[in-house]
N, C-alpha and C. Protein backbone atom coordinates (compact mmCIF):
# COMPACT_ATOMS: atom_id res chain seq x y z
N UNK A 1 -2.42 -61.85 -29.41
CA UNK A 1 -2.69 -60.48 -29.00
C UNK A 1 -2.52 -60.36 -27.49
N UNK A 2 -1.96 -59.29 -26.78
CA UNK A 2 -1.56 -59.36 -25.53
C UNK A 2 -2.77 -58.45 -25.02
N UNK A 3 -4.02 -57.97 -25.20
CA UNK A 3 -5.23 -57.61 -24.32
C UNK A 3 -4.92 -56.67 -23.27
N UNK A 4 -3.76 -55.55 -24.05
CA UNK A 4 -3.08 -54.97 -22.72
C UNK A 4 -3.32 -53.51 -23.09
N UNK A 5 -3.99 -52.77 -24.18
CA UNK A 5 -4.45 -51.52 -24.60
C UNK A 5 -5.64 -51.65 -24.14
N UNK A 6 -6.64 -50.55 -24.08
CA UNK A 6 -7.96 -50.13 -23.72
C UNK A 6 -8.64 -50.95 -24.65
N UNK A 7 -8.25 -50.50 -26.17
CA UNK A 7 -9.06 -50.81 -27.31
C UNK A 7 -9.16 -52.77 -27.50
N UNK A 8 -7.94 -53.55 -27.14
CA UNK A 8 -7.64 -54.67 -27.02
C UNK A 8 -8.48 -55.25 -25.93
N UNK A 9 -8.37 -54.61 -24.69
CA UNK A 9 -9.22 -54.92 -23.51
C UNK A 9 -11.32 -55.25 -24.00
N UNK A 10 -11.58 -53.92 -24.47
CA UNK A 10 -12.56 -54.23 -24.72
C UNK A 10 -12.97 -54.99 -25.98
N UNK A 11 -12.30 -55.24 -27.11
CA UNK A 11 -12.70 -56.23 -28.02
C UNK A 11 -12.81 -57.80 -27.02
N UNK A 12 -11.62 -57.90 -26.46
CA UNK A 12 -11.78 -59.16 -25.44
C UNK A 12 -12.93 -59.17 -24.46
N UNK A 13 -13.52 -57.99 -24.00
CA UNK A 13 -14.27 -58.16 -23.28
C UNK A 13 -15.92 -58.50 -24.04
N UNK A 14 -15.94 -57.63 -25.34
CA UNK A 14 -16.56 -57.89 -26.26
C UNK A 14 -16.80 -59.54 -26.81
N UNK A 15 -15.95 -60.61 -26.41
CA UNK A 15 -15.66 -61.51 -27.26
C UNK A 15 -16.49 -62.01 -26.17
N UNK A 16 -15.79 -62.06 -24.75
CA UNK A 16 -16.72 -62.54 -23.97
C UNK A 16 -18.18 -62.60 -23.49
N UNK A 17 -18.62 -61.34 -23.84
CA UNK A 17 -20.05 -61.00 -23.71
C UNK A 17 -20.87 -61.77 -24.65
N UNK A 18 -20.11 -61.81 -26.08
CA UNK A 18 -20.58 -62.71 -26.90
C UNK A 18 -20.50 -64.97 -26.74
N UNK A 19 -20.12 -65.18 -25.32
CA UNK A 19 -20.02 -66.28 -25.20
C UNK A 19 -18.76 -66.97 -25.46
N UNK A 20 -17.68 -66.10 -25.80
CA UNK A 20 -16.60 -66.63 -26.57
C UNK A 20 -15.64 -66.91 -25.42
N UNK A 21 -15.37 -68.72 -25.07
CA UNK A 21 -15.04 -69.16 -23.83
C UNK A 21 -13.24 -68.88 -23.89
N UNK A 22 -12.86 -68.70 -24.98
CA UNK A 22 -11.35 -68.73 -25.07
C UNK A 22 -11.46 -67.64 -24.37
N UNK A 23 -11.79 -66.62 -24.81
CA UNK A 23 -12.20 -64.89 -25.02
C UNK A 23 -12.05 -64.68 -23.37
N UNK A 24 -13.10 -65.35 -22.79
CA UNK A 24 -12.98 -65.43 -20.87
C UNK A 24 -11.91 -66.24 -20.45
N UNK A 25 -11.29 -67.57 -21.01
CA UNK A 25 -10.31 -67.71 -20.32
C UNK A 25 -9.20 -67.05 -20.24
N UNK A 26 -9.10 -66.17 -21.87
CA UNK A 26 -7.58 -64.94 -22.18
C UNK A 26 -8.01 -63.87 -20.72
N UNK A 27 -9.10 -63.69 -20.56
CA UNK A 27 -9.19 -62.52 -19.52
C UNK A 27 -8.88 -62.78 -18.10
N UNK A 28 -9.17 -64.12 -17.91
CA UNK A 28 -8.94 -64.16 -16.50
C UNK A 28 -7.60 -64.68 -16.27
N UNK A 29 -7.11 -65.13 -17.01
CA UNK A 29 -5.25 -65.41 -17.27
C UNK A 29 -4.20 -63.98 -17.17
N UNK A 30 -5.36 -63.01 -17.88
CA UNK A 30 -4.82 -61.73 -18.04
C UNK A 30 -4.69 -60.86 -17.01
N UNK A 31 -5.85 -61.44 -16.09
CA UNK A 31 -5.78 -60.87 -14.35
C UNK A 31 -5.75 -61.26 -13.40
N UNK A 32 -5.28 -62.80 -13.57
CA UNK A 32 -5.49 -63.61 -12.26
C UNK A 32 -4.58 -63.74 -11.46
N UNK A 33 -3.49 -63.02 -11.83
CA UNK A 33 -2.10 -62.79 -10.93
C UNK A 33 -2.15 -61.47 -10.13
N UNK A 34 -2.78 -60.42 -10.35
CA UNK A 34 -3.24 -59.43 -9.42
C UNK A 34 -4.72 -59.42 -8.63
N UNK A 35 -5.42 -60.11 -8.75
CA UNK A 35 -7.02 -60.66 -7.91
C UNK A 35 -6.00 -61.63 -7.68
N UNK A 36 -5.61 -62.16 -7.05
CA UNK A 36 -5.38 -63.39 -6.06
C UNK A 36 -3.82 -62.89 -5.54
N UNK A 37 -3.34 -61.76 -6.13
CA UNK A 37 -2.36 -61.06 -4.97
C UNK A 37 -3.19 -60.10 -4.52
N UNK A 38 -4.06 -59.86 -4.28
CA UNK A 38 -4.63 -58.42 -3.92
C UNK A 38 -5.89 -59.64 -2.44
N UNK A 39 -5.98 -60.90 -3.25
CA UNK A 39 -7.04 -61.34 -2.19
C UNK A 39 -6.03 -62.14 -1.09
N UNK A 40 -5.06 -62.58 -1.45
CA UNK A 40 -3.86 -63.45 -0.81
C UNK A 40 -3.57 -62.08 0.75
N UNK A 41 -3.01 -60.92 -0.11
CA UNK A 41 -2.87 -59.40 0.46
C UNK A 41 -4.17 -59.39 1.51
N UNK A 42 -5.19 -59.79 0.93
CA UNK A 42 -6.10 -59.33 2.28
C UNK A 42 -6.90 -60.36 3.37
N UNK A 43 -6.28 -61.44 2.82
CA UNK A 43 -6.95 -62.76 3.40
C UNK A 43 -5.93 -63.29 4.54
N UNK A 44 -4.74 -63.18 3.43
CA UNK A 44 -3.73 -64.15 4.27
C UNK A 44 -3.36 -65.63 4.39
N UNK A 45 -4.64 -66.00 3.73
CA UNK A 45 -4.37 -67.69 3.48
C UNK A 45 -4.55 -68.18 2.44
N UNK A 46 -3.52 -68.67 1.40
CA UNK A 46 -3.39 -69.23 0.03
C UNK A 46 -5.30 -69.78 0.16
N UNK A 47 -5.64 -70.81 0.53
CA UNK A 47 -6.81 -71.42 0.13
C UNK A 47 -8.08 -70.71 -0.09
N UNK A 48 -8.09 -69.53 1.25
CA UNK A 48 -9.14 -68.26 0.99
C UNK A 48 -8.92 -67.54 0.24
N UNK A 49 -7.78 -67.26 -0.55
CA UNK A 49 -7.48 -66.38 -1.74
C UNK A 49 -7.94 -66.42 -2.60
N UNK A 50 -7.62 -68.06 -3.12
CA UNK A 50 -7.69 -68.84 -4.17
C UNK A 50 -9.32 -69.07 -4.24
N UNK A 51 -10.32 -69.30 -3.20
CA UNK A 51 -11.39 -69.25 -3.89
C UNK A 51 -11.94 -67.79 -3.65
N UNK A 52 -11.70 -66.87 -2.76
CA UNK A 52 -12.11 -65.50 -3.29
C UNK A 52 -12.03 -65.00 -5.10
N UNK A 53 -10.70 -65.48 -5.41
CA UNK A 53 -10.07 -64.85 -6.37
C UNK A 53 -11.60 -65.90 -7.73
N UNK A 54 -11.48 -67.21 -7.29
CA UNK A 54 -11.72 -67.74 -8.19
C UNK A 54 -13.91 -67.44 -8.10
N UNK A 55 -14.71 -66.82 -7.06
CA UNK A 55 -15.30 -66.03 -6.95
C UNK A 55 -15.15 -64.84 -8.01
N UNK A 56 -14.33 -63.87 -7.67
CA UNK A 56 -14.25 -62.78 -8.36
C UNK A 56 -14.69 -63.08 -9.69
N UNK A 57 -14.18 -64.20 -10.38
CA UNK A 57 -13.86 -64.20 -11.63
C UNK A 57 -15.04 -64.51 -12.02
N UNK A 58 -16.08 -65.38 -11.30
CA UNK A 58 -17.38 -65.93 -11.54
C UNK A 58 -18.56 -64.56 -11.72
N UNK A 59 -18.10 -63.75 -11.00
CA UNK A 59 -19.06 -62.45 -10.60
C UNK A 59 -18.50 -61.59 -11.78
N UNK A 60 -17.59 -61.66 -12.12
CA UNK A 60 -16.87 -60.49 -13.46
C UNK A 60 -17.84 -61.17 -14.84
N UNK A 61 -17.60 -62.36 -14.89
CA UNK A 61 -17.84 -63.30 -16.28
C UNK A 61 -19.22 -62.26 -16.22
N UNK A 62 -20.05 -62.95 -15.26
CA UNK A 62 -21.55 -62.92 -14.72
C UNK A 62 -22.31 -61.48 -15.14
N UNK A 63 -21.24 -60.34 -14.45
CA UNK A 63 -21.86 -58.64 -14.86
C UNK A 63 -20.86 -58.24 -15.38
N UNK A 64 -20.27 -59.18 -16.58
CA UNK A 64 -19.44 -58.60 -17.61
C UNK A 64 -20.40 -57.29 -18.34
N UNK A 65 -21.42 -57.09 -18.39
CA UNK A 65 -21.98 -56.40 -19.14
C UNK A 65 -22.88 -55.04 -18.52
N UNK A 66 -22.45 -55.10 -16.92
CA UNK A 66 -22.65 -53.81 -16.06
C UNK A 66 -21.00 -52.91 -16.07
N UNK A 67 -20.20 -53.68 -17.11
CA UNK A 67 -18.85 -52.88 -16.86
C UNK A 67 -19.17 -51.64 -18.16
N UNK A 68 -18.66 -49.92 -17.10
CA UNK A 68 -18.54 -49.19 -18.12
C UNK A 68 -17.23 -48.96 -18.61
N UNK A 69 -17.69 -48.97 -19.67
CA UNK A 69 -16.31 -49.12 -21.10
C UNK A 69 -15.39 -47.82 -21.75
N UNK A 70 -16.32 -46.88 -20.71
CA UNK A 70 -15.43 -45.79 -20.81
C UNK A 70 -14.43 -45.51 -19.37
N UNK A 71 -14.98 -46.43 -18.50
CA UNK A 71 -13.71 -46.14 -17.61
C UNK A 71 -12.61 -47.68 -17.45
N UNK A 72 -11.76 -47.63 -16.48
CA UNK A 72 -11.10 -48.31 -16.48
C UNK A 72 -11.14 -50.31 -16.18
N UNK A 73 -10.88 -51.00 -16.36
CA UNK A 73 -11.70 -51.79 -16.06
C UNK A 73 -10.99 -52.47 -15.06
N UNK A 74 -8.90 -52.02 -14.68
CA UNK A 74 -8.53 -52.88 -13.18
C UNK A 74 -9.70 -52.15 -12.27
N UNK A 75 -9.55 -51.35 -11.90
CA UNK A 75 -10.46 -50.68 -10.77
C UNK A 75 -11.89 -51.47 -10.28
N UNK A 76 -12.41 -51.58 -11.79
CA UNK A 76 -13.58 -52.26 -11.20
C UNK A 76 -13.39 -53.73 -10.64
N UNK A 77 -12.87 -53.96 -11.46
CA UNK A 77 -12.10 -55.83 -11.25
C UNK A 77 -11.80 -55.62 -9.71
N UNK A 78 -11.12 -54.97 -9.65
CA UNK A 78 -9.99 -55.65 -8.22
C UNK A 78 -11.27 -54.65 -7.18
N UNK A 79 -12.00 -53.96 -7.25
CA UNK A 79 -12.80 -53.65 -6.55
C UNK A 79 -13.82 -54.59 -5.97
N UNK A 80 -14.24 -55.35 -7.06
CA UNK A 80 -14.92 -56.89 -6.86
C UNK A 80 -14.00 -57.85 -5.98
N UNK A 81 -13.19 -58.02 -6.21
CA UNK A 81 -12.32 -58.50 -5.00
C UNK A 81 -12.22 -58.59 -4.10
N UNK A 82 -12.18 -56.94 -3.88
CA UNK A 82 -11.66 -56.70 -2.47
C UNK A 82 -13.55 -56.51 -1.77
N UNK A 83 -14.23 -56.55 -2.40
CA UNK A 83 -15.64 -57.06 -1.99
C UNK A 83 -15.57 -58.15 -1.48
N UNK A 84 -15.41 -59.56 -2.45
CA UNK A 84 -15.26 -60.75 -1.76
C UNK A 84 -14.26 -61.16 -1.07
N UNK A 85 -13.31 -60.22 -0.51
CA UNK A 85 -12.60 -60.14 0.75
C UNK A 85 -12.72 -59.86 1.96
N UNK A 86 -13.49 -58.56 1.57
CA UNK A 86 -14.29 -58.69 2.90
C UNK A 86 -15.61 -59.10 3.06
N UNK A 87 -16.27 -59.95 2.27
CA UNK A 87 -17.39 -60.81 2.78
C UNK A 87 -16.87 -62.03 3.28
N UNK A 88 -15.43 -62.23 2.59
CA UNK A 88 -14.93 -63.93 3.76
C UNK A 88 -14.41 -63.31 4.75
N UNK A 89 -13.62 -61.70 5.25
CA UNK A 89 -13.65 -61.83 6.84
C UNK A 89 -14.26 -61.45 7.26
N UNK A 90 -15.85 -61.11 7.10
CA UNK A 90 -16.53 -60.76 8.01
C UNK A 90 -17.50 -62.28 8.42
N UNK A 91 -17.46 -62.56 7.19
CA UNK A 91 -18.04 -64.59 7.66
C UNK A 91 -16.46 -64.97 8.74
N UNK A 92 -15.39 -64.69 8.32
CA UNK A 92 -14.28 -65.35 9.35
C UNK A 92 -14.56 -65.01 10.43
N UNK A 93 -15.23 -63.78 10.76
CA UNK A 93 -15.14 -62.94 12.42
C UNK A 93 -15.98 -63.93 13.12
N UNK A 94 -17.25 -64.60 12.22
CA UNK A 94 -18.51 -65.22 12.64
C UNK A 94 -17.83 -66.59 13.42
N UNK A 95 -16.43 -66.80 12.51
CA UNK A 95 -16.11 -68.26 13.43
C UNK A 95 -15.27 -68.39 14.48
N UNK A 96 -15.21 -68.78 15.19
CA UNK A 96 -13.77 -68.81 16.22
C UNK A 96 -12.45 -69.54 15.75
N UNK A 97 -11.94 -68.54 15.89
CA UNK A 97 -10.24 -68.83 15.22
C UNK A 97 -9.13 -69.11 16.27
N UNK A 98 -8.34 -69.56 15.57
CA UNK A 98 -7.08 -69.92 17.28
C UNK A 98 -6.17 -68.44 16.58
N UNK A 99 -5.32 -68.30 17.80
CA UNK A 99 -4.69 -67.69 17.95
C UNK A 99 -3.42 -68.03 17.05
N UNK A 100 -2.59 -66.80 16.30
CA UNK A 100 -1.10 -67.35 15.75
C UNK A 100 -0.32 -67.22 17.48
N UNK A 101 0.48 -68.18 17.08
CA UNK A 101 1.53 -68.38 18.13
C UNK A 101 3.26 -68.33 18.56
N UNK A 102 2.64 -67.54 16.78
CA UNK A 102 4.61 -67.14 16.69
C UNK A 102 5.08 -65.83 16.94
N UNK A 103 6.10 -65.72 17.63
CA UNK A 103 6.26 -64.34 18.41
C UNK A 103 8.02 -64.06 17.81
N UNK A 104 8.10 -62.54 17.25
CA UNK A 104 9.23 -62.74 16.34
C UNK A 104 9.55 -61.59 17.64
N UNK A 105 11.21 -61.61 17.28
CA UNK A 105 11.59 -60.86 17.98
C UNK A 105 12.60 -60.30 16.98
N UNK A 106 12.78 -59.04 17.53
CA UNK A 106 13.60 -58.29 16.61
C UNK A 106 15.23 -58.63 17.03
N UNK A 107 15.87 -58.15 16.30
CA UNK A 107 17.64 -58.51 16.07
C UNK A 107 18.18 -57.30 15.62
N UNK A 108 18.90 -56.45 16.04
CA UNK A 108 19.70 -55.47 15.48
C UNK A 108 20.90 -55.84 14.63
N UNK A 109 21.17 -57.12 14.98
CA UNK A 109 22.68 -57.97 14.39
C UNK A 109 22.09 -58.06 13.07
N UNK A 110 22.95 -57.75 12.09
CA UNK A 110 22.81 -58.21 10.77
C UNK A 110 22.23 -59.72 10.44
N UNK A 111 21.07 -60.03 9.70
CA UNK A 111 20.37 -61.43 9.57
C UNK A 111 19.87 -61.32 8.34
N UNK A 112 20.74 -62.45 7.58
CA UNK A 112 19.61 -62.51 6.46
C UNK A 112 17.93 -62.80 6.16
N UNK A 113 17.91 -63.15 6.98
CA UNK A 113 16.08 -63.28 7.40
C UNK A 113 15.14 -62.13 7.91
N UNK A 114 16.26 -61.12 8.48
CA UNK A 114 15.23 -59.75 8.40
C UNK A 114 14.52 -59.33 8.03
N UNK A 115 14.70 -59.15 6.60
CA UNK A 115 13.94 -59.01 5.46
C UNK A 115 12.53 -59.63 5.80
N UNK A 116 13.10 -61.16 5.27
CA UNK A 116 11.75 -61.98 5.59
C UNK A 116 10.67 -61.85 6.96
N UNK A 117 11.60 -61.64 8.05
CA UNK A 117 10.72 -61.40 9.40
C UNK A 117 9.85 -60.73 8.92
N UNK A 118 10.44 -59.48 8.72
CA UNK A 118 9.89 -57.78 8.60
C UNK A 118 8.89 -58.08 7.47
N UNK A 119 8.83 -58.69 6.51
CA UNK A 119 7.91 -59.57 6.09
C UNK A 119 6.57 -59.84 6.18
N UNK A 120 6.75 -60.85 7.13
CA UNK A 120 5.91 -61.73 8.22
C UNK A 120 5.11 -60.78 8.79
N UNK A 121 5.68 -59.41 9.24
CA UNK A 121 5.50 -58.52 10.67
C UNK A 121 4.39 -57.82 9.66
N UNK A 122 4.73 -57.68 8.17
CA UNK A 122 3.74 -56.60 7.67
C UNK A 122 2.72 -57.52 7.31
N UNK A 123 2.96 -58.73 6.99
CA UNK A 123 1.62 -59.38 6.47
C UNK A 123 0.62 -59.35 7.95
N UNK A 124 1.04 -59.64 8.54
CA UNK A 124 0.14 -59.77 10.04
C UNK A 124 -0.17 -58.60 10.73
N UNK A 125 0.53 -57.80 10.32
CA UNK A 125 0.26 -56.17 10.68
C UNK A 125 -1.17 -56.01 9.63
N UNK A 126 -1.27 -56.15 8.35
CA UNK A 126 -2.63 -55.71 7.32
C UNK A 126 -3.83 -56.70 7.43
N UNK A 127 -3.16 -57.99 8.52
CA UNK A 127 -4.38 -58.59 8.46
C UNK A 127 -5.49 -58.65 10.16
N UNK A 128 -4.62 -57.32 10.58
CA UNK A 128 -5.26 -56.64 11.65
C UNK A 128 -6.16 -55.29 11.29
N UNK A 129 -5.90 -54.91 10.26
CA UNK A 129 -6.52 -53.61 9.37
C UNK A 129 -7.77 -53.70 9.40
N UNK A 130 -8.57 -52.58 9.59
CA UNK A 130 -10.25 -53.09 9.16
C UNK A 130 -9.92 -53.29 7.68
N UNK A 131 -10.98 -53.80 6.85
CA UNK A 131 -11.25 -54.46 5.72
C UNK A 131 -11.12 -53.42 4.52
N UNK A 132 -11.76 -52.36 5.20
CA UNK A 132 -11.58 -51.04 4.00
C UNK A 132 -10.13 -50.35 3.88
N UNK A 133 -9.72 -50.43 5.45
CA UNK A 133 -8.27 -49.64 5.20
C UNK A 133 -7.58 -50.78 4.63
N UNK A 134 -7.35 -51.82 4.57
CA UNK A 134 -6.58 -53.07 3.74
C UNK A 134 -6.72 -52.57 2.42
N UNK A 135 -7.72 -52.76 2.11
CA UNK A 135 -8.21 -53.05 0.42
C UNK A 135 -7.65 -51.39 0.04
N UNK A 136 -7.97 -50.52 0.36
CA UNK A 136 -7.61 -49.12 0.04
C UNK A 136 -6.29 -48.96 -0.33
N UNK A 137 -5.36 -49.45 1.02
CA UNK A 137 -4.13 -48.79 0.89
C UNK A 137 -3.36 -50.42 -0.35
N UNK A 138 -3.74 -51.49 -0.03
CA UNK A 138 -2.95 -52.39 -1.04
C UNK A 138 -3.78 -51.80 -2.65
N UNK A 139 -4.60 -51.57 -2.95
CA UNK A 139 -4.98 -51.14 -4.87
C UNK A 139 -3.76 -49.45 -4.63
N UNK A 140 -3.99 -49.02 -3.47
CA UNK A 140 -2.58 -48.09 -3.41
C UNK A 140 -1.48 -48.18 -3.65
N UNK A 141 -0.80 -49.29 -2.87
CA UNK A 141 0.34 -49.12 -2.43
C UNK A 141 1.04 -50.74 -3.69
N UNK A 142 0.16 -51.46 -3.53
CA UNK A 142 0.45 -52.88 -4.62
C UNK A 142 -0.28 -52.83 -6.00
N UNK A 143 -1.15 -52.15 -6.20
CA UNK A 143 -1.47 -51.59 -7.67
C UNK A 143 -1.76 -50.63 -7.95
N UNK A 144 -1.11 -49.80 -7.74
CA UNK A 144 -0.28 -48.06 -7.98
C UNK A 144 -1.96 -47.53 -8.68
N UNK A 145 -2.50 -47.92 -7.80
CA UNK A 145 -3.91 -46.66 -8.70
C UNK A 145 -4.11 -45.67 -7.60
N UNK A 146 -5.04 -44.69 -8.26
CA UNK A 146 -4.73 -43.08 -7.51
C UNK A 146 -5.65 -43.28 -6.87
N UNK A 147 -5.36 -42.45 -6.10
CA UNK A 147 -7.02 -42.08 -4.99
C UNK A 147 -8.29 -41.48 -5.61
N UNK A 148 -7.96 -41.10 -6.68
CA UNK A 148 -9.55 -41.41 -7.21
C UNK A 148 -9.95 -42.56 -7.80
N UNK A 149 -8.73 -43.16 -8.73
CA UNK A 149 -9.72 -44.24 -9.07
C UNK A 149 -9.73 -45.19 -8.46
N UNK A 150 -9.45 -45.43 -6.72
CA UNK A 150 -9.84 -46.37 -5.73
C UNK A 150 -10.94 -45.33 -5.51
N UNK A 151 -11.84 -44.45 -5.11
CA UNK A 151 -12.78 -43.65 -4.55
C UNK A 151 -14.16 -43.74 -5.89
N UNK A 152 -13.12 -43.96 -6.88
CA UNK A 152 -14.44 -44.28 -7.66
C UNK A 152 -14.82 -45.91 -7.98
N UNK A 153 -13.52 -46.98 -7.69
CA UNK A 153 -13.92 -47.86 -7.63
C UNK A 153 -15.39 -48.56 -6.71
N UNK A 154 -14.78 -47.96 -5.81
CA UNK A 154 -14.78 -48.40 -3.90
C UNK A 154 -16.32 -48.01 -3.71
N UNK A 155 -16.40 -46.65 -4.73
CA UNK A 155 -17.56 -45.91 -4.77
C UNK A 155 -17.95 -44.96 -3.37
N UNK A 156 -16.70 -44.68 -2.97
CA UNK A 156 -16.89 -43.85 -1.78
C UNK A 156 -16.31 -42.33 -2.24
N UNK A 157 -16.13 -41.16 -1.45
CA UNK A 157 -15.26 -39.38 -1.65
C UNK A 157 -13.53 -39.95 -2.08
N UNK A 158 -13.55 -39.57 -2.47
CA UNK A 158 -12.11 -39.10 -2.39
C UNK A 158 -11.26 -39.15 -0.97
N UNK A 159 -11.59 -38.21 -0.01
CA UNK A 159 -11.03 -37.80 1.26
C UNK A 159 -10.90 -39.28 1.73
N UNK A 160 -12.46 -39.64 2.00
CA UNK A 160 -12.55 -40.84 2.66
C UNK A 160 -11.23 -41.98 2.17
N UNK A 161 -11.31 -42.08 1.08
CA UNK A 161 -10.07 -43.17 0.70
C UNK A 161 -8.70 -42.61 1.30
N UNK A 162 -8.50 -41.34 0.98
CA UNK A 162 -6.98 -40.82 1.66
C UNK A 162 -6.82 -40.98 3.06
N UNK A 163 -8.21 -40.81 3.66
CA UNK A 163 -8.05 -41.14 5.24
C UNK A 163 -7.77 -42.50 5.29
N UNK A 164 -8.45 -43.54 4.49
CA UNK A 164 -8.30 -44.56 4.99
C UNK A 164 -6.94 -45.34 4.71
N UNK A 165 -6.27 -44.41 3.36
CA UNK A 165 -4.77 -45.36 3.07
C UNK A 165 -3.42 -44.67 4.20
N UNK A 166 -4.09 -43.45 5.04
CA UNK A 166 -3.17 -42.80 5.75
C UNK A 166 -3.61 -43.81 7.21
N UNK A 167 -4.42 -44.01 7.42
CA UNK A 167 -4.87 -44.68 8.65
C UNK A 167 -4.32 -46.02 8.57
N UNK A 168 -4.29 -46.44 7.51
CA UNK A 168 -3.69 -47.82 7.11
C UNK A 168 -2.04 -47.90 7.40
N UNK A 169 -1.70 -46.90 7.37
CA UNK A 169 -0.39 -46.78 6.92
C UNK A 169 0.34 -46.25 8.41
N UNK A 170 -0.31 -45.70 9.00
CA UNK A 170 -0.25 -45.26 10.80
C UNK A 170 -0.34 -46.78 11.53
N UNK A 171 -1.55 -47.57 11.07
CA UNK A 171 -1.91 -48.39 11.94
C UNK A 171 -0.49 -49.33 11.90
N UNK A 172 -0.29 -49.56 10.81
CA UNK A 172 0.78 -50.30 10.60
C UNK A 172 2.08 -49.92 11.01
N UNK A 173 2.10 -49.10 10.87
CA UNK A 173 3.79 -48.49 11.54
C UNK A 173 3.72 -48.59 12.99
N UNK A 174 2.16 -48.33 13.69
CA UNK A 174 2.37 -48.96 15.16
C UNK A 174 2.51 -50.04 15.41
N UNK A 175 1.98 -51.05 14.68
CA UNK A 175 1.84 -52.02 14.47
C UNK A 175 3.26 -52.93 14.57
N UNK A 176 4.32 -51.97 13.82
CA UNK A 176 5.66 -52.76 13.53
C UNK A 176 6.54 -52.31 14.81
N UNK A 177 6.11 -51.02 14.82
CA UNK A 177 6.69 -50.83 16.49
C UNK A 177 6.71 -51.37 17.67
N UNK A 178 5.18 -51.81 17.69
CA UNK A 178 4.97 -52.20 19.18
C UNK A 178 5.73 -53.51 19.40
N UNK A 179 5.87 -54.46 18.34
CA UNK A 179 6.42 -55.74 17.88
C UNK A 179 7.89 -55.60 17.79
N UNK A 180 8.74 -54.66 18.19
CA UNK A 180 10.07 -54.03 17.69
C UNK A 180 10.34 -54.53 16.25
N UNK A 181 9.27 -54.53 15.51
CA UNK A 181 10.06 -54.96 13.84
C UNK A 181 10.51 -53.51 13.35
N UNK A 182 10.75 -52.66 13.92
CA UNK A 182 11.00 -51.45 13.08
C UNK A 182 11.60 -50.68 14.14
N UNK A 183 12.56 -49.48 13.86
CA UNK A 183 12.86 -48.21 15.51
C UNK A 183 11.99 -47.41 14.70
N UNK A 184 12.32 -46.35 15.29
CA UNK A 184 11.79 -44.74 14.80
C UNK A 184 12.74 -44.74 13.70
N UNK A 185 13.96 -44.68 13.46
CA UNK A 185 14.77 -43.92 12.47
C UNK A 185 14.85 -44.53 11.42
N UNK A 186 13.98 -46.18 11.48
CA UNK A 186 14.54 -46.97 10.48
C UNK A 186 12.90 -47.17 9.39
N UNK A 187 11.95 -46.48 10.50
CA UNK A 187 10.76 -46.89 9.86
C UNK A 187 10.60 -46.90 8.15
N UNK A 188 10.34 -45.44 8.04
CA UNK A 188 10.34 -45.96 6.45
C UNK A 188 11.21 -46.43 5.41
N UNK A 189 12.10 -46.56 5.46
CA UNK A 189 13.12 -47.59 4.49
C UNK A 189 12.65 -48.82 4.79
N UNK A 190 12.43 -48.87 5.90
CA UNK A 190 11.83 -50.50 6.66
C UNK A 190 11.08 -50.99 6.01
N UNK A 191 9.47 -50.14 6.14
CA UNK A 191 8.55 -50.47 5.73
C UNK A 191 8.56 -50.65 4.16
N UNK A 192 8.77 -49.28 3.50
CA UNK A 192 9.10 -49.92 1.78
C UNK A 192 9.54 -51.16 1.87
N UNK A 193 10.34 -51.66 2.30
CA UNK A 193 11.30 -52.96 1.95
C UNK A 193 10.77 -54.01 2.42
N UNK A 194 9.89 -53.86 3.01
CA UNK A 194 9.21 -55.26 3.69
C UNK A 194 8.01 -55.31 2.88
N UNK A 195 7.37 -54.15 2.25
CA UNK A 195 5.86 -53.95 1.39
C UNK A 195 6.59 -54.48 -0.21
N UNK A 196 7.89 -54.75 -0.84
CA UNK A 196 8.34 -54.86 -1.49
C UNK A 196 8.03 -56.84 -1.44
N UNK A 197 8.38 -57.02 0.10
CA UNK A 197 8.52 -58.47 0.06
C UNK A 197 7.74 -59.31 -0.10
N UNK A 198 6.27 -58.50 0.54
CA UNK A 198 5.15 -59.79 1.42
C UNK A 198 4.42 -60.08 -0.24
């Protein structure tokens, strides 16, 4: 059974509540490729991902049974996430970090590595984001959910989330500018294509 209808979702989730260990491992197989791109997306480092993500999954098992079953259940999931995303960077702020030391420079000459730079430029561009505009605009922009059901995930207005995936989305475009990864005329084709890559 592929656990990919509403009605499928919750018998599985059902199975699990009942102790049924296959039942939790089908679920977290079933989502563990978007919680650990969504924590990778806001961390930045495979190893902090990987135990955020593997967190998440401990806290889902745990208040499997605070989930309501009439709404959706990515939202809540990847909302837990992006919780324990930003509880590891706000413990990260607590430590002293070195500096990255790679300084890209832009190329107008045709390069197959553009791509990839421009890349590079956006991952390090979102991991300058405060924590809320990150998490907002990626369940946006990398798991196509609407601004309400990030506002009802998130548990914040509506507005508030739109400000924060538009602020996200400003910060970043200065972001690629100031760095010349982007001109004015090229920005958004740019940016799609590099949010396509990272």
């Amino acid at each position: 059974m592929s656990w990919r209808s509403p009605d499928d979702l919750r018998t599985l989730v059902g199975q699990c509540l009942a102790g049924d260990q296959s039942a939790m491992l089908a679920l977290v197989e079933r989502f563990q490729g978007q919680v650990f791109g969504l924590c990778y997306r806001m961390l930045g480092q495979r190893q902090d991902a990987e135990d955020a993500a593997q967190e998440t999954f401990v806290r889902v098992l745990k208040n499997l049974h605070r989930w309501d079953q009439e709404r959706d259940f990515q939202p809540w999931l990847l909302t837990i996430a992006g919780n324990r995303c930003r509880t590891a960077l706000a413990s990260r702020r607590r430590r002293p970090t070195a500096e990255p030391t790679v300084e890209l420079v832009a190329d107008d000459a045709p390069d197959p590595r553009a791509a990839e730079q421009l890349g590079e430029e956006v991952h390090l561009a979102l991991a300058e984001l405060r924590a809320e505009y990150r998490q907002s605009f990626l369940l946006f922009h990398d798991h196509e959910l609407s601004y309400g059901e990030i506002a009802e995930a998130m548990g914040v207005p509506l507005g508030t989330i739109k400000t924060w995936v538009h602020r996200a989305r400003r910060e970043l475009i200065q972001h690629l500018r100031r760095r010349g990864a982007i001109s004015e005329e090229r920005q958004t084709l740019s940016i799609s294509d590099a949010l396509s890559r990272v």
